[in-house]
PDB file of N, CA and C in Angstrom:
ATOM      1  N   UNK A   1      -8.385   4.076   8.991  1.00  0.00           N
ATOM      2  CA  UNK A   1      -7.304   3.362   8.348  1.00  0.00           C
ATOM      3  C   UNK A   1      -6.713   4.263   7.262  1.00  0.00           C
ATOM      4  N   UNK A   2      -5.529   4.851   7.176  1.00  0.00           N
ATOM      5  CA  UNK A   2      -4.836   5.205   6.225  1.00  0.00           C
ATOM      6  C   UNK A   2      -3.572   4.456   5.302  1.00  0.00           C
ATOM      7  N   UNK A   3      -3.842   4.483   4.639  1.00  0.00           N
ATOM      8  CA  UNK A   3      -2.495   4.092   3.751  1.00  0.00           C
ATOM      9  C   UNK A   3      -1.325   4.191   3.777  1.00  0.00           C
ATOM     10  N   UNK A   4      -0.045   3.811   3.951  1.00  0.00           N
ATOM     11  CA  UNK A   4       0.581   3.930   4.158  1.00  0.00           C
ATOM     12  C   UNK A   4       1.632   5.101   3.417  1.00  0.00           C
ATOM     13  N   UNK A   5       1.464   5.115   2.202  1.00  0.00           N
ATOM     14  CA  UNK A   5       1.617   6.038   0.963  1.00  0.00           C
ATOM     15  C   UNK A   5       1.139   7.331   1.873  1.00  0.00           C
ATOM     16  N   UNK A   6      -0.298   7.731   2.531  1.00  0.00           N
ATOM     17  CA  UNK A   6      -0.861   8.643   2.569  1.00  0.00           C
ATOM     18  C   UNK A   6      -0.194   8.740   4.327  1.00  0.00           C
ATOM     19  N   UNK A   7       0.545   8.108   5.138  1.00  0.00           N
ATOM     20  CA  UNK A   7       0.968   8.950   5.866  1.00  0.00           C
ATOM     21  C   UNK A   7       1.580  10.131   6.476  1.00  0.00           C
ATOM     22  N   UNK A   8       1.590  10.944   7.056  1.00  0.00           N
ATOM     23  CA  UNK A   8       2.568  11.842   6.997  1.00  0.00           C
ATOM     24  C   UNK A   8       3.598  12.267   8.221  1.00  0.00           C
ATOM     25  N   UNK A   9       4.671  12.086   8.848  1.00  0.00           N
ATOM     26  CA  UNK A   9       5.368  12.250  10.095  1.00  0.00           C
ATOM     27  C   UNK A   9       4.704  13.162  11.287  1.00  0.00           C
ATOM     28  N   UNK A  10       4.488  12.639  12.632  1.00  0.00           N
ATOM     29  CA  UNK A  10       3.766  13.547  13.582  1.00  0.00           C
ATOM     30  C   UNK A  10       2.400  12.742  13.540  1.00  0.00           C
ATOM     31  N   UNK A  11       1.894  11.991  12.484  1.00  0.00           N
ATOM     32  CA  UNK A  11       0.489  11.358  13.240  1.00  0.00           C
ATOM     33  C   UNK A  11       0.626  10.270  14.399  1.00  0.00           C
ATOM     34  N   UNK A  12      -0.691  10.376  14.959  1.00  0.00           N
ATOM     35  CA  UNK A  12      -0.219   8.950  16.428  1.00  0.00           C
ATOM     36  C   UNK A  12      -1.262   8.090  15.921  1.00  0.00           C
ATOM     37  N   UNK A  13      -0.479   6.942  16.129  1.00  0.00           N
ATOM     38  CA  UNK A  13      -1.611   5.458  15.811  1.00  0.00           C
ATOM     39  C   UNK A  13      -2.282   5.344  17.067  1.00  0.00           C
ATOM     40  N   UNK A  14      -3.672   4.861  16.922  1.00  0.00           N
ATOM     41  CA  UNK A  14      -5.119   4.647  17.396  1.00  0.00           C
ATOM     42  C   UNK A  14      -5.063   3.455  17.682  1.00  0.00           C
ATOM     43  N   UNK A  15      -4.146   2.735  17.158  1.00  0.00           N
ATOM     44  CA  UNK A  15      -3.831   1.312  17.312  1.00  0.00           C
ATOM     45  C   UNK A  15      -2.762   0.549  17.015  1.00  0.00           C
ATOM     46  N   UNK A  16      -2.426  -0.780  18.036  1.00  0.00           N
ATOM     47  CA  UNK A  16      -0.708  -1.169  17.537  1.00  0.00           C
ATOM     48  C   UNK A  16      -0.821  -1.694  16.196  1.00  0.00           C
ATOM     49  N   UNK A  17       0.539  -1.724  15.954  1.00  0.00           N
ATOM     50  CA  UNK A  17       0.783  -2.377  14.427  1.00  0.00           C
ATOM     51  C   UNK A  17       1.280  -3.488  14.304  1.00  0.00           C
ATOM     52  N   UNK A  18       0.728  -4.517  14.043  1.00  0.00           N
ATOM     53  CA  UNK A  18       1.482  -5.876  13.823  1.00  0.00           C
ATOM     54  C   UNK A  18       1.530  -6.364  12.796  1.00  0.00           C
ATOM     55  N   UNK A  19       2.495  -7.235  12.354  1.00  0.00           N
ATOM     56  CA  UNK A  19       3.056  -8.046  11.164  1.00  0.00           C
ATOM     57  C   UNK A  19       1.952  -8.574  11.385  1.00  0.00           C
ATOM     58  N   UNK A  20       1.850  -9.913   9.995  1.00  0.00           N
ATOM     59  CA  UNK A  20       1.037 -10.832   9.306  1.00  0.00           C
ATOM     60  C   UNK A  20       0.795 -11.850  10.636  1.00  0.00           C
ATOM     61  N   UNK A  21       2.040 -12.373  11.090  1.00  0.00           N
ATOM     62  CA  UNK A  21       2.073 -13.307  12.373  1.00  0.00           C
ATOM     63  C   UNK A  21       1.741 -12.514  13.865  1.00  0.00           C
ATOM     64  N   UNK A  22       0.954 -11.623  13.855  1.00  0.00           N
ATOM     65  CA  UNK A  22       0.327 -11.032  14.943  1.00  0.00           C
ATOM     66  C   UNK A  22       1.937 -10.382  16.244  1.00  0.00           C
ATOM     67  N   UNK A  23       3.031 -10.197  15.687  1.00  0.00           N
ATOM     68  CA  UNK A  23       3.740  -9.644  16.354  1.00  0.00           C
ATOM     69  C   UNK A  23       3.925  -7.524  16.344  1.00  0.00           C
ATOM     70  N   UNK A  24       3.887  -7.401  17.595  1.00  0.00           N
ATOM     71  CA  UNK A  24       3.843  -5.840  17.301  1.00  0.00           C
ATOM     72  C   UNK A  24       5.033  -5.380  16.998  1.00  0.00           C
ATOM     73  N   UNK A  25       4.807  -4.409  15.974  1.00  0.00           N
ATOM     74  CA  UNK A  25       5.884  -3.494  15.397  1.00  0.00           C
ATOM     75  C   UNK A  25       5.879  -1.884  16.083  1.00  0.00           C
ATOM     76  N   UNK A  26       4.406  -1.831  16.460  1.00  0.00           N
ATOM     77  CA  UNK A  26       4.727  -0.116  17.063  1.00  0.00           C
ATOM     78  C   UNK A  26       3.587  -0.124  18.025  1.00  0.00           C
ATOM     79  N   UNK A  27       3.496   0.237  19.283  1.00  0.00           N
ATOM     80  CA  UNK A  27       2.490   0.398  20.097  1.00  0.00           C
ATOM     81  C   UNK A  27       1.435   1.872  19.714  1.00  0.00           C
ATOM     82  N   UNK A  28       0.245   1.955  19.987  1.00  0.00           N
ATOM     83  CA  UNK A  28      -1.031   2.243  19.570  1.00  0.00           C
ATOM     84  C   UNK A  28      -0.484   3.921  20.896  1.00  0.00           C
ATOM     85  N   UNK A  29      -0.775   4.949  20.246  1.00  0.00           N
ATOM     86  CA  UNK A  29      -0.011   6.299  20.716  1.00  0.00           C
ATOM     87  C   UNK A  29       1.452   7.076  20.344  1.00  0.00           C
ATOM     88  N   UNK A  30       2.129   5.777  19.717  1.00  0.00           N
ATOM     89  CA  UNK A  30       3.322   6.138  19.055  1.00  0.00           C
ATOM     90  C   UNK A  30       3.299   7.303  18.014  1.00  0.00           C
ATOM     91  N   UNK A  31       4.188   8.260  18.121  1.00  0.00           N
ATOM     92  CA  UNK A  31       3.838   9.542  16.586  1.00  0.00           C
ATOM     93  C   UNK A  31       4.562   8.972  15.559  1.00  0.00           C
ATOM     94  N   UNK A  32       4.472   8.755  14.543  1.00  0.00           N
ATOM     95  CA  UNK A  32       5.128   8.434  13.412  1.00  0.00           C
ATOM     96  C   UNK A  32       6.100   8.956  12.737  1.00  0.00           C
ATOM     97  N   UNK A  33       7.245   8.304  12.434  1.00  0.00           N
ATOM     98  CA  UNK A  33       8.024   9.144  12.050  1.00  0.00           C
ATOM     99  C   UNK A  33       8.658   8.505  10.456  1.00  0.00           C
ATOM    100  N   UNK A  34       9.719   9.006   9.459  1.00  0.00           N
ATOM    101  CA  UNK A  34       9.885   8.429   8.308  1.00  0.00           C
ATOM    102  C   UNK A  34      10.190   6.928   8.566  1.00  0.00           C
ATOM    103  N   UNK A  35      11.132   6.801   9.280  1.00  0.00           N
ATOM    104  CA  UNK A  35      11.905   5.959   9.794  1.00  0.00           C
ATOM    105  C   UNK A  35      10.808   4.416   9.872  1.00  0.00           C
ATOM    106  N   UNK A  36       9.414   4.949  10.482  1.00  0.00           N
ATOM    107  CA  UNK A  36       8.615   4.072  10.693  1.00  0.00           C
ATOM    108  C   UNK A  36       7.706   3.398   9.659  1.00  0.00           C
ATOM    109  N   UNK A  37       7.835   4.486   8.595  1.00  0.00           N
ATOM    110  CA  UNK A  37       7.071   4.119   7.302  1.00  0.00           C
ATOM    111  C   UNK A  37       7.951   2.879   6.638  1.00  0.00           C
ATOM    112  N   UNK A  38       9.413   3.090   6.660  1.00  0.00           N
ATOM    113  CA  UNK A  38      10.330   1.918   5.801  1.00  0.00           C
ATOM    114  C   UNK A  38       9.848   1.181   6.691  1.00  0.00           C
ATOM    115  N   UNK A  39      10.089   0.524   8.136  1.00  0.00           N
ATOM    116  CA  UNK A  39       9.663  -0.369   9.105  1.00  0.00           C
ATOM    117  C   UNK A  39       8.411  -0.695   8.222  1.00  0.00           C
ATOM    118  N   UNK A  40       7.079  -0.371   8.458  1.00  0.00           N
ATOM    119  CA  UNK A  40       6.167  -0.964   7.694  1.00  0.00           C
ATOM    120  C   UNK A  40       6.071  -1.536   6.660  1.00  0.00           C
ATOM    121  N   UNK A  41       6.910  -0.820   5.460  1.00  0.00           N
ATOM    122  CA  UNK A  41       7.034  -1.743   4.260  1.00  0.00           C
ATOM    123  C   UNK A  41       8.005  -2.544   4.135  1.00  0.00           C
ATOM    124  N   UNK A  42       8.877  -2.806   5.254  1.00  0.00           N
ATOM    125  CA  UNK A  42       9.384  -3.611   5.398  1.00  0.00           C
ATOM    126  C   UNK A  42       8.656  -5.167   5.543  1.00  0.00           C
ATOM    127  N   UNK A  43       7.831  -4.964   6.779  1.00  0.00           N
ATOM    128  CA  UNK A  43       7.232  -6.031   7.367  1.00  0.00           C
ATOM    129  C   UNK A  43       5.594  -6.170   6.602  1.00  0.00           C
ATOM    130  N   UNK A  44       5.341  -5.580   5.257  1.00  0.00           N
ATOM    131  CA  UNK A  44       4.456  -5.720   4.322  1.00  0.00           C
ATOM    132  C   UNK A  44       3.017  -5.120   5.634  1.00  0.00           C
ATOM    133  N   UNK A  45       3.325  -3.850   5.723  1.00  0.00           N
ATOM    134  CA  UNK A  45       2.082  -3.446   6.797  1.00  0.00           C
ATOM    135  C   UNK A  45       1.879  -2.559   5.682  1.00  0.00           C
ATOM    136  N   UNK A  46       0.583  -2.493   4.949  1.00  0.00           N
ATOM    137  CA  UNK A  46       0.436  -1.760   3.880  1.00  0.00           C
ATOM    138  C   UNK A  46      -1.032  -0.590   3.930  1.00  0.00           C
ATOM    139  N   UNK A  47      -1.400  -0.386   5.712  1.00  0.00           N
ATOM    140  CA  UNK A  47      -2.232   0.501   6.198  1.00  0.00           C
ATOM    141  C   UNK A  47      -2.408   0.816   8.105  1.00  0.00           C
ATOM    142  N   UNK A  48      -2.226   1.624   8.465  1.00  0.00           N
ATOM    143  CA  UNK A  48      -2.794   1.752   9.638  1.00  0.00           C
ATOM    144  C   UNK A  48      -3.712   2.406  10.118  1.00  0.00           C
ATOM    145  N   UNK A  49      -4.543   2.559  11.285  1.00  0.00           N
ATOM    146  CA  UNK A  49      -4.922   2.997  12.154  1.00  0.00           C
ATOM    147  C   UNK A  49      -4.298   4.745  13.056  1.00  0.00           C
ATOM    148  N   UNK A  50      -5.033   5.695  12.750  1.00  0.00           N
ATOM    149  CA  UNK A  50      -4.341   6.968  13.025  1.00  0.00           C
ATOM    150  C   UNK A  50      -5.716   7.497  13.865  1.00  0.00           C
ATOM    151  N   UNK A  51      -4.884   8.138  14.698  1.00  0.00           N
ATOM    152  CA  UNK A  51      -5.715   9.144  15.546  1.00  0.00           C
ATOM    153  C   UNK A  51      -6.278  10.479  14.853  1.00  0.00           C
ATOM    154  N   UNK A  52      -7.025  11.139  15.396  1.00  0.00           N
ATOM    155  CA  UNK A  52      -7.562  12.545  15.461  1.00  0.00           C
ATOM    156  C   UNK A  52      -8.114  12.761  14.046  1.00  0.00           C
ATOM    157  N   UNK A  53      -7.345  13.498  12.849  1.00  0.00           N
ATOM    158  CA  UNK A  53      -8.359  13.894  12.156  1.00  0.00           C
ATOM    159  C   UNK A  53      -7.565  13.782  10.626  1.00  0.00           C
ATOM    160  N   UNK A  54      -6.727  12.726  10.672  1.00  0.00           N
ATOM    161  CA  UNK A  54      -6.290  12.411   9.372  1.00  0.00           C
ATOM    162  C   UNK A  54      -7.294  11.703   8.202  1.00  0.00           C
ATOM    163  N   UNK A  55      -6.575  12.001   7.032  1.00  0.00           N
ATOM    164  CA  UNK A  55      -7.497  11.588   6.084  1.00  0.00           C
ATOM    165  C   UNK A  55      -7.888  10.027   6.126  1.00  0.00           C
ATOM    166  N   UNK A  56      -9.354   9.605   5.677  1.00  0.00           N
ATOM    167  CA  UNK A  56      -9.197   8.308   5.983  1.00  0.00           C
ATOM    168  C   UNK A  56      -9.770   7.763   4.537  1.00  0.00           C
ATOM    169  N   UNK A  57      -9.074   7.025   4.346  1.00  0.00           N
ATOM    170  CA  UNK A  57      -8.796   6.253   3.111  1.00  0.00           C
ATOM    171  C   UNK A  57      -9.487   4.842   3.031  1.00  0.00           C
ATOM    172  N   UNK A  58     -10.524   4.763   2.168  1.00  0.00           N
ATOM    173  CA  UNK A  58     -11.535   3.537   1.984  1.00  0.00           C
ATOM    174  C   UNK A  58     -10.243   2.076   2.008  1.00  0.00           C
ATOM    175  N   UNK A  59     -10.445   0.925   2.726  1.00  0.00           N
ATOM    176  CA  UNK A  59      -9.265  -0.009   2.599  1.00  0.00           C
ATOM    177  C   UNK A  59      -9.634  -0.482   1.469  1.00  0.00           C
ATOM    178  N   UNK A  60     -10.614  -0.681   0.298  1.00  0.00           N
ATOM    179  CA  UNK A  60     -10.237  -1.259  -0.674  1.00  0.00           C
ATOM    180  C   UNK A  60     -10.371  -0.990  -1.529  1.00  0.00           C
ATOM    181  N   UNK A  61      -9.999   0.264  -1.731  1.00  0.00           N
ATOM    182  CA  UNK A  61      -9.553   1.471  -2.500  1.00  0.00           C
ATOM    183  C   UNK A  61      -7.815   1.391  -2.603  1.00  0.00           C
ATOM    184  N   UNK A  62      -7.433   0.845  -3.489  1.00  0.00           N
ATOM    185  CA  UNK A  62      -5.910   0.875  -3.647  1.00  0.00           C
ATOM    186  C   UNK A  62      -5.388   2.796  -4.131  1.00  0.00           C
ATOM    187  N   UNK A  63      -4.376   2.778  -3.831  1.00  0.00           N
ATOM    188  CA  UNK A  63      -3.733   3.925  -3.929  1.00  0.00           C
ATOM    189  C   UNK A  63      -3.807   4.622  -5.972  1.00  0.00           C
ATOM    190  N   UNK A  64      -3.997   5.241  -5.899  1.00  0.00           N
ATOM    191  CA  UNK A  64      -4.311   5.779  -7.558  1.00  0.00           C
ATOM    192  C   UNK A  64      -2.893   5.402  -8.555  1.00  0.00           C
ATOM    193  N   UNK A  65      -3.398   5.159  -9.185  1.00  0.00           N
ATOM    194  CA  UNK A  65      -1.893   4.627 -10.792  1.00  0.00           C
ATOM    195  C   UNK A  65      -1.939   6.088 -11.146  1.00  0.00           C
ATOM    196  N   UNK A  66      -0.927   6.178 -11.439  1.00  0.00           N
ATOM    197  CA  UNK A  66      -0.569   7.501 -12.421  1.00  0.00           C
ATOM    198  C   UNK A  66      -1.752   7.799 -13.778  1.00  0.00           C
ATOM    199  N   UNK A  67      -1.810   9.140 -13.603  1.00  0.00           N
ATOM    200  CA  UNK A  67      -3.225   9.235 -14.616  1.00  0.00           C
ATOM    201  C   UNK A  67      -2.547   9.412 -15.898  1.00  0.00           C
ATOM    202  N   UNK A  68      -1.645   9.998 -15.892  1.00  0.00           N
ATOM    203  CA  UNK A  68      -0.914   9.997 -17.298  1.00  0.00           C
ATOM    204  C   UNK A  68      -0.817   8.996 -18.060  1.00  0.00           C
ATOM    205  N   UNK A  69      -0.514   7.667 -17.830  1.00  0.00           N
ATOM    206  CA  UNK A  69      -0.091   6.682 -18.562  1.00  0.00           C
ATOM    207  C   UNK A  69      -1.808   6.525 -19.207  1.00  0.00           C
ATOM    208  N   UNK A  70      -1.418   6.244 -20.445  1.00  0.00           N
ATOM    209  CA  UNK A  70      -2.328   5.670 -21.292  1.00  0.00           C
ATOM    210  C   UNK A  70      -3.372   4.921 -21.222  1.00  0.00           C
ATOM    211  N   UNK A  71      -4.652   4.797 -21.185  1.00  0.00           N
ATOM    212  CA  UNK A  71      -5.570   3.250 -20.636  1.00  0.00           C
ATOM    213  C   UNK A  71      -5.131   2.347 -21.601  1.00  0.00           C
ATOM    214  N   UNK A  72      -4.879   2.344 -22.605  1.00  0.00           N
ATOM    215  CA  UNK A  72      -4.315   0.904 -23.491  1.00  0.00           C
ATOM    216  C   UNK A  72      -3.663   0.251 -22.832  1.00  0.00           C
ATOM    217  N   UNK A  73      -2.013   1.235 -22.991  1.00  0.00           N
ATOM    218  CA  UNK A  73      -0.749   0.465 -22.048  1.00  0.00           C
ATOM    219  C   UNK A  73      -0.993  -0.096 -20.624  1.00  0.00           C
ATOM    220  N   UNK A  74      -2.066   0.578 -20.092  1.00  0.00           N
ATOM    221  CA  UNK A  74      -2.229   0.207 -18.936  1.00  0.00           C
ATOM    222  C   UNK A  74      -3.159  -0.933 -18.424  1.00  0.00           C
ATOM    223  N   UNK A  75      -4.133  -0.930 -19.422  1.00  0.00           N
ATOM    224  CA  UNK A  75      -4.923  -2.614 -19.755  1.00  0.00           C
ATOM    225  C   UNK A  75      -3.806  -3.441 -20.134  1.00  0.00           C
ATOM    226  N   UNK A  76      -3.043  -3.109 -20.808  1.00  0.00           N
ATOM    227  CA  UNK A  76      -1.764  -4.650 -21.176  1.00  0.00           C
ATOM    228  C   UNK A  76      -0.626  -4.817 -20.021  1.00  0.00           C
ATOM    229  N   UNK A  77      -0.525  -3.550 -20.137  1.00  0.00           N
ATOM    230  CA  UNK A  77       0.494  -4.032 -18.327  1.00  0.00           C
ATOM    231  C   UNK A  77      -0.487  -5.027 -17.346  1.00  0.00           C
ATOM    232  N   UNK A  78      -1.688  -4.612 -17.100  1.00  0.00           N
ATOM    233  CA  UNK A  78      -2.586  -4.976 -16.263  1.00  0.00           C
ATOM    234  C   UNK A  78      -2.561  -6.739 -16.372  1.00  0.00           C
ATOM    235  N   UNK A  79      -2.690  -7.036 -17.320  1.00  0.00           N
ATOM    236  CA  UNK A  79      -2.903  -8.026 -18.459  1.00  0.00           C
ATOM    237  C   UNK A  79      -1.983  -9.162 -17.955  1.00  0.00           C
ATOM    238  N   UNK A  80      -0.700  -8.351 -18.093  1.00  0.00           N
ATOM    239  CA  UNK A  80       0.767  -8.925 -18.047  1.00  0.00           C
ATOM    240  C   UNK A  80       0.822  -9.599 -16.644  1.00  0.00           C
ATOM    241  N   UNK A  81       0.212  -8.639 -16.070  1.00  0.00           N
ATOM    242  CA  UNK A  81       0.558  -8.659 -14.340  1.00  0.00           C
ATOM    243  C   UNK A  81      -0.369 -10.237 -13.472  1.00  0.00           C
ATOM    244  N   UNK A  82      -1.225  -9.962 -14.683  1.00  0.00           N
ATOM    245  CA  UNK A  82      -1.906 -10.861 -13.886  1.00  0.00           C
ATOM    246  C   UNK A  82      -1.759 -12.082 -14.060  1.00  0.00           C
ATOM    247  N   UNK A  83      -1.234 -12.693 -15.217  1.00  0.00           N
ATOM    248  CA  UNK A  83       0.080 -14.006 -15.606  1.00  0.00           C
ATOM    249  C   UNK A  83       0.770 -13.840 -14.847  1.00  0.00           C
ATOM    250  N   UNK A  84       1.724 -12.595 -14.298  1.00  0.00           N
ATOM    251  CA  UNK A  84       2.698 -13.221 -14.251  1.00  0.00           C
ATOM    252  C   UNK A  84       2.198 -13.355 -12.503  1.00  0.00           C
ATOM    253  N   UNK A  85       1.154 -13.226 -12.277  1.00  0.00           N
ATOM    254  CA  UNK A  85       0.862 -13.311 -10.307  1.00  0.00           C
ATOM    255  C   UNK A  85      -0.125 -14.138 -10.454  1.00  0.00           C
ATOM    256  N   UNK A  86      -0.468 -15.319 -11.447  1.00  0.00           N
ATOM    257  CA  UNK A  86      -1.452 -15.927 -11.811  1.00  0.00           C
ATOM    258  C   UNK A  86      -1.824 -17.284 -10.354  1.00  0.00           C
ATOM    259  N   UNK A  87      -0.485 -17.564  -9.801  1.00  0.00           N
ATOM    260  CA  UNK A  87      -0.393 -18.098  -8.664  1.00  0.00           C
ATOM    261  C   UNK A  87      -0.310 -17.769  -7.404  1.00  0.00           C
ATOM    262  N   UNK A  88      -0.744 -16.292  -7.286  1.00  0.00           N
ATOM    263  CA  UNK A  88      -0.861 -16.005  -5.795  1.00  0.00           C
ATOM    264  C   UNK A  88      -2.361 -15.598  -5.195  1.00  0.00           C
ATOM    265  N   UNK A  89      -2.646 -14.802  -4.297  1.00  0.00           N
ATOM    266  CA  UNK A  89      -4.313 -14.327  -4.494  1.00  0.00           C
ATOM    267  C   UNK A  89      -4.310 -13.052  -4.264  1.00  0.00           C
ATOM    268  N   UNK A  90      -4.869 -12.600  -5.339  1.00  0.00           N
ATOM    269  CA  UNK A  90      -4.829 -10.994  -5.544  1.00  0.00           C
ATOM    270  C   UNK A  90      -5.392 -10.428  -5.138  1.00  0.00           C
ATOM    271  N   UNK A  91      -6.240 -10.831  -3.595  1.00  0.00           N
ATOM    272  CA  UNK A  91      -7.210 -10.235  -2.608  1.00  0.00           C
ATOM    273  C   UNK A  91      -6.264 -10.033  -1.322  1.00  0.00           C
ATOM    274  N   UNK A  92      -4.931 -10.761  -1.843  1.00  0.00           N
ATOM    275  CA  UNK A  92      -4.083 -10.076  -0.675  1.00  0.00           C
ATOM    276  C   UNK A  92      -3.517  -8.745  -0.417  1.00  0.00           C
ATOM    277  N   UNK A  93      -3.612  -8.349   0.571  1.00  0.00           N
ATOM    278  CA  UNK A  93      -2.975  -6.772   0.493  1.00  0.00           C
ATOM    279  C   UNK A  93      -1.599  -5.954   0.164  1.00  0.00           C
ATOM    280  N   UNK A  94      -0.840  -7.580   0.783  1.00  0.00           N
ATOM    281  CA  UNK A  94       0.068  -7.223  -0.066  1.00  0.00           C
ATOM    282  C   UNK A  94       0.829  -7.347  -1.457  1.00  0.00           C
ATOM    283  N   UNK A  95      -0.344  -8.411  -1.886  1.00  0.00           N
ATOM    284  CA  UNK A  95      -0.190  -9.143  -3.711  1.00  0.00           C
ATOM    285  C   UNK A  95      -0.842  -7.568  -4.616  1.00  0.00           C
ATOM    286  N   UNK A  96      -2.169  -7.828  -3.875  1.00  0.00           N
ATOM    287  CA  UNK A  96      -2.790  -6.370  -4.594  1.00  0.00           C
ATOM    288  C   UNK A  96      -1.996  -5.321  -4.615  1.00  0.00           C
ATOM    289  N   UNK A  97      -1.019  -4.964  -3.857  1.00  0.00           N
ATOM    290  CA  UNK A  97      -0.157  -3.440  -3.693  1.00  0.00           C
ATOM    291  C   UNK A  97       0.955  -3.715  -4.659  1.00  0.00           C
ATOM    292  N   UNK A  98       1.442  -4.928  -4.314  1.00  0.00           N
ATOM    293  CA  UNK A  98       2.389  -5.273  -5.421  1.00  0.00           C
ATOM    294  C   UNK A  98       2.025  -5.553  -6.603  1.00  0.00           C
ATOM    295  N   UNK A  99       1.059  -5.768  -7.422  1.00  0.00           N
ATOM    296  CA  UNK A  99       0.638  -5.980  -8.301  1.00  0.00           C
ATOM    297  C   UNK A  99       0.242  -4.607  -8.823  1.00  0.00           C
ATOM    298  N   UNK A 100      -0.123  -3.590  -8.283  1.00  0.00           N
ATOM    299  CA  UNK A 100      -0.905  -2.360  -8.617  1.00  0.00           C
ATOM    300  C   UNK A 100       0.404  -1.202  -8.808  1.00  0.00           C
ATOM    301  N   UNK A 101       2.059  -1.881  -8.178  1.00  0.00           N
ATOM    302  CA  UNK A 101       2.748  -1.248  -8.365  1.00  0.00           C
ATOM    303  C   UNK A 101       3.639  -1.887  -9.623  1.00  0.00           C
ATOM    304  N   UNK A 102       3.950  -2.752  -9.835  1.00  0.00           N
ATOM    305  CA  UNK A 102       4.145  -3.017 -10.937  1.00  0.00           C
ATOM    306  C   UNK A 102       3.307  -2.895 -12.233  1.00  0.00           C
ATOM    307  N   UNK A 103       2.449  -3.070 -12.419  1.00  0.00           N
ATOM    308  CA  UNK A 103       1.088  -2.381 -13.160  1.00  0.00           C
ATOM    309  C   UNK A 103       1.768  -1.068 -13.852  1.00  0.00           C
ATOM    310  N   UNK A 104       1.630  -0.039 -12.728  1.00  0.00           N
ATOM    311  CA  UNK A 104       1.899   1.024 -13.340  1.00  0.00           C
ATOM    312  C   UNK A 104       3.359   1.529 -13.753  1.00  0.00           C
ATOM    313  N   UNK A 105       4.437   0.463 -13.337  1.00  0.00           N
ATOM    314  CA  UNK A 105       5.768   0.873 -13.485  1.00  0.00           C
ATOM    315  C   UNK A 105       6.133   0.673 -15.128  1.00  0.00           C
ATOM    316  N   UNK A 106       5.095  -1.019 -15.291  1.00  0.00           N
ATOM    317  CA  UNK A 106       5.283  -1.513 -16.646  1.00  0.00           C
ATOM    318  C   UNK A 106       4.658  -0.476 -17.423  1.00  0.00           C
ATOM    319  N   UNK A 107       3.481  -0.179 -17.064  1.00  0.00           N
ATOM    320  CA  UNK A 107       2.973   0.521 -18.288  1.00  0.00           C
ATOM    321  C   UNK A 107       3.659   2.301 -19.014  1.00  0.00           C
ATOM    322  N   UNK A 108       4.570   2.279 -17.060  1.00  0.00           N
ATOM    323  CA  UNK A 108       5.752   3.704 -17.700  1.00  0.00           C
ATOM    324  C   UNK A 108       6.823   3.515 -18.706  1.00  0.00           C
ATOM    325  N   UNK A 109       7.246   2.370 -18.352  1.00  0.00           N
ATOM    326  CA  UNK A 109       7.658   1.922 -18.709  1.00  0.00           C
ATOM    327  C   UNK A 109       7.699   1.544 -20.511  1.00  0.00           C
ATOM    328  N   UNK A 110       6.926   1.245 -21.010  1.00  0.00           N
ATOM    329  CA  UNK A 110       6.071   1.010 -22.288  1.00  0.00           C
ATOM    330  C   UNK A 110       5.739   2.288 -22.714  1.00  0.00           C
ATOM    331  N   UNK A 111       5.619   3.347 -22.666  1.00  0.00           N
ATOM    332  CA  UNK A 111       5.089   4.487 -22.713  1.00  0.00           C
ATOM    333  C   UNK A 111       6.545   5.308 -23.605  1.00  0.00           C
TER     334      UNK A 111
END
């Protein structure tokens, strides 16, 4: 499973890709191309399945925050984030991604 962040054009999926409602977006041998990465974050596909010998990325291991920003600012962004997503569930993949990207935008933000 790689990340979507961590793809790179020319890999082939190992497996199809489907939305949340089990519809396919790309059949399993397809090579990837940019084009296909917006498609995914379009349809909130926020990891796939890759062939041969790409990097493989722990799934619940979110993608790294910028190391620069401050740990203060970044505990209060954190803080912020989680009021303001206090009603969704942050074990979702795509709440967690969105949450982990706003996180670090606020805390550039603040900085």
């Amino acid at each position: 499973m790689v990340h979507i962040d961590n793809l790179t054009p020319g890999m082939v999926l190992s497996r199809n890709v489907c939305d949340r409602s089990g519809r396919m977006l790309l059949p399993a041998g397809a090579e990837l191309t940019d084009k296909h990465f917006s498609i995914f974050r379009m349809w909130g596909v926020l990891e796939v399945e890759v062939a041969g010998d790409a990097v493989v990325e722990d799934a619940e291991t979110p993608a790294p925050l910028n190391l620069e920003i401050d740990p203060e600012r970044l505990a209060e962004a954190r803080a912020e984030m989680e009021r303001l997503f206090i009603y969704n569930d942050p074990e979702h993949p795509a709440i967690k991604e969105l949450m982990r990207i706003c996180t670090e935008r606020r805390a550039t933000r603040a900085a």
